[in-house]
C-alpha atoms as a PDB file:
ATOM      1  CA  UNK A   1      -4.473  12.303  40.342  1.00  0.00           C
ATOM      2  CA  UNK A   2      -3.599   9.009  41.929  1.00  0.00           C
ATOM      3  CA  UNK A   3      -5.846   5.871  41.989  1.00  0.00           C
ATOM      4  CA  UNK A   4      -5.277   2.738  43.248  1.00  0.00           C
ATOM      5  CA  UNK A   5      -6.605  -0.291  41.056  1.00  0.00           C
ATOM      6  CA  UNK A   6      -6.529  -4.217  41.572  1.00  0.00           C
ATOM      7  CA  UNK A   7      -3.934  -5.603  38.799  1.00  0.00           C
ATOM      8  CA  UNK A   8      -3.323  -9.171  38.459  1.00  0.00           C
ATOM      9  CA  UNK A   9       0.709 -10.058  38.811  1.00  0.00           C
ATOM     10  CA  UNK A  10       0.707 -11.387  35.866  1.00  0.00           C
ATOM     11  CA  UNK A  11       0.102  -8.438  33.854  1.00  0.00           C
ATOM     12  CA  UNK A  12       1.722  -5.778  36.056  1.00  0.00           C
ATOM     13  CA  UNK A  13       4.841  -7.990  35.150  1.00  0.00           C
ATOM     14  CA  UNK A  14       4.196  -7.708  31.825  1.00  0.00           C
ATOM     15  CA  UNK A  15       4.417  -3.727  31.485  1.00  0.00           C
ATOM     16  CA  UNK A  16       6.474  -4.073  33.414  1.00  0.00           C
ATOM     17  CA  UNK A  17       8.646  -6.007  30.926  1.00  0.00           C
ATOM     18  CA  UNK A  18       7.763  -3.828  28.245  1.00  0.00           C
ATOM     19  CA  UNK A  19       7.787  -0.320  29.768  1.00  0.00           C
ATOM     20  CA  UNK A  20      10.548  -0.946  32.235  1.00  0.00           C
ATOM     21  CA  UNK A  21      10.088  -0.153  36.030  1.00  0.00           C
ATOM     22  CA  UNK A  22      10.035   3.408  35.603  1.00  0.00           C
ATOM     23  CA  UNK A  23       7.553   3.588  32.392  1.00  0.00           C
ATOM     24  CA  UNK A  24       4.557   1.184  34.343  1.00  0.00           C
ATOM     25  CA  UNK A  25       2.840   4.972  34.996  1.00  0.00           C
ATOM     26  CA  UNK A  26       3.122   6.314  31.675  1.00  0.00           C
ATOM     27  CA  UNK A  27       2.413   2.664  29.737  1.00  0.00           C
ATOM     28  CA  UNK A  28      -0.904   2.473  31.993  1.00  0.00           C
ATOM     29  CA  UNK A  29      -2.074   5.903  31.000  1.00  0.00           C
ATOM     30  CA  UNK A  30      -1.075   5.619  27.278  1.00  0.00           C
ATOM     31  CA  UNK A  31      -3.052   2.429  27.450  1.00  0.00           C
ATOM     32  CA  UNK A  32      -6.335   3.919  29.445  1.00  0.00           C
ATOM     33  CA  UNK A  33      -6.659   6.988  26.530  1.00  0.00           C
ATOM     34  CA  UNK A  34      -6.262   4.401  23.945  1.00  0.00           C
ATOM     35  CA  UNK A  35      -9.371   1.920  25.794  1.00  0.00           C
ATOM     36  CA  UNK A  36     -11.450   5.524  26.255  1.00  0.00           C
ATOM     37  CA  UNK A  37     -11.048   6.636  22.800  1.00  0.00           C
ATOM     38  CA  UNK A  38     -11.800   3.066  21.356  1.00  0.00           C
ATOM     39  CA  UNK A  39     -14.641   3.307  23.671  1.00  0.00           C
ATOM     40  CA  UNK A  40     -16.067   6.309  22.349  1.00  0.00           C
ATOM     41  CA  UNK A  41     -15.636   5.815  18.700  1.00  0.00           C
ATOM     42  CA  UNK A  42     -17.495   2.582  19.421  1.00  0.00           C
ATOM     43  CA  UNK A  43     -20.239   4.724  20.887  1.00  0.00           C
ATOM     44  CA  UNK A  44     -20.243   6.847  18.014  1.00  0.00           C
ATOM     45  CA  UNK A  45     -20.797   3.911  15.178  1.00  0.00           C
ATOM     46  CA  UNK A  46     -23.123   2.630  17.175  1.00  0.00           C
ATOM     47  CA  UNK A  47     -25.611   5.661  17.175  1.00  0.00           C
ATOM     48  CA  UNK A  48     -24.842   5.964  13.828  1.00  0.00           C
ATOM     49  CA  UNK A  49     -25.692   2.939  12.961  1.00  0.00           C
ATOM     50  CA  UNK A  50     -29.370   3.657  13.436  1.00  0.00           C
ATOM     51  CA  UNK A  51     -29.083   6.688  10.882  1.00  0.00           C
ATOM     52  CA  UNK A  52     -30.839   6.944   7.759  1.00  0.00           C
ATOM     53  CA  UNK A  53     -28.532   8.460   4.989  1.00  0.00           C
ATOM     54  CA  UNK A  54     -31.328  10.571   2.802  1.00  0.00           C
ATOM     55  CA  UNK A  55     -29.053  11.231  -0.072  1.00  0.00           C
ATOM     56  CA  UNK A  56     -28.203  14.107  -1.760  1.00  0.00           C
ATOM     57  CA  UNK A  57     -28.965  16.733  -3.970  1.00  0.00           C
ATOM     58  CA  UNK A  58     -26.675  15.271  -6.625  1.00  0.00           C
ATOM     59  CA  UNK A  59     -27.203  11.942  -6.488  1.00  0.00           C
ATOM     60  CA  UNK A  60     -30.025  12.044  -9.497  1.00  0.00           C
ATOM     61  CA  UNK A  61     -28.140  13.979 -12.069  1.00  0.00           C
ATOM     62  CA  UNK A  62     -24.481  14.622 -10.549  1.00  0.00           C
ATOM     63  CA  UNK A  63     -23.200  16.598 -13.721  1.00  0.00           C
ATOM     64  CA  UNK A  64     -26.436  18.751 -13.576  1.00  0.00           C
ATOM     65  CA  UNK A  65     -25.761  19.356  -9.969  1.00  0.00           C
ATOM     66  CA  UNK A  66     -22.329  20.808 -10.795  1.00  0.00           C
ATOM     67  CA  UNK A  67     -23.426  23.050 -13.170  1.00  0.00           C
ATOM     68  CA  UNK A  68     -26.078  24.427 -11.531  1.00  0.00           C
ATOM     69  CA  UNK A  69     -23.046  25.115  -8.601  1.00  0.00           C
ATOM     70  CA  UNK A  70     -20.818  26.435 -10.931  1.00  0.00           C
ATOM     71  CA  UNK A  71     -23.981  29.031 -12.121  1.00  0.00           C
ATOM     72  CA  UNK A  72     -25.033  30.161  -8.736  1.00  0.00           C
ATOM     73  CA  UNK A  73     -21.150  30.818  -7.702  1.00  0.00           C
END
């Protein structure tokens, strides 16, 4: 799909340095996954973030918790 965006000179310059005249396309969609999957991973910490962590069943007696695995197995 094509969309057309507002890009200030000086940056289109700069891919264009770095990805050469022919690479602007692929440089610009490399660099809008990266943004969207820094975006969501933000997203995901930050729900997180309001989670309580209840333990777990081996946190008490961790070598008791084994062995009772090791017995029901």
């Amino acid at each position: 799909m094509r969309v057309h965006i507002e890009v200030d000179d000086d940056l289109v310059a700069a891919v264009g340095r770095l990805a050469g005249p022919r690479g602007r396309s692929e440089f610009v969609r490399d660099a809008l996954r990266a943004a969207v999957d820094r975006q969501l991973r933000a997203q995901s910490l930050r729900r997180a973030a309001g989670t309580v962590d209840a333990g777990h069943d081996w946190d008490k007696d961790p070598a008791g918790w084994v062995e009772r695995q090791r017995q029901v197995g």
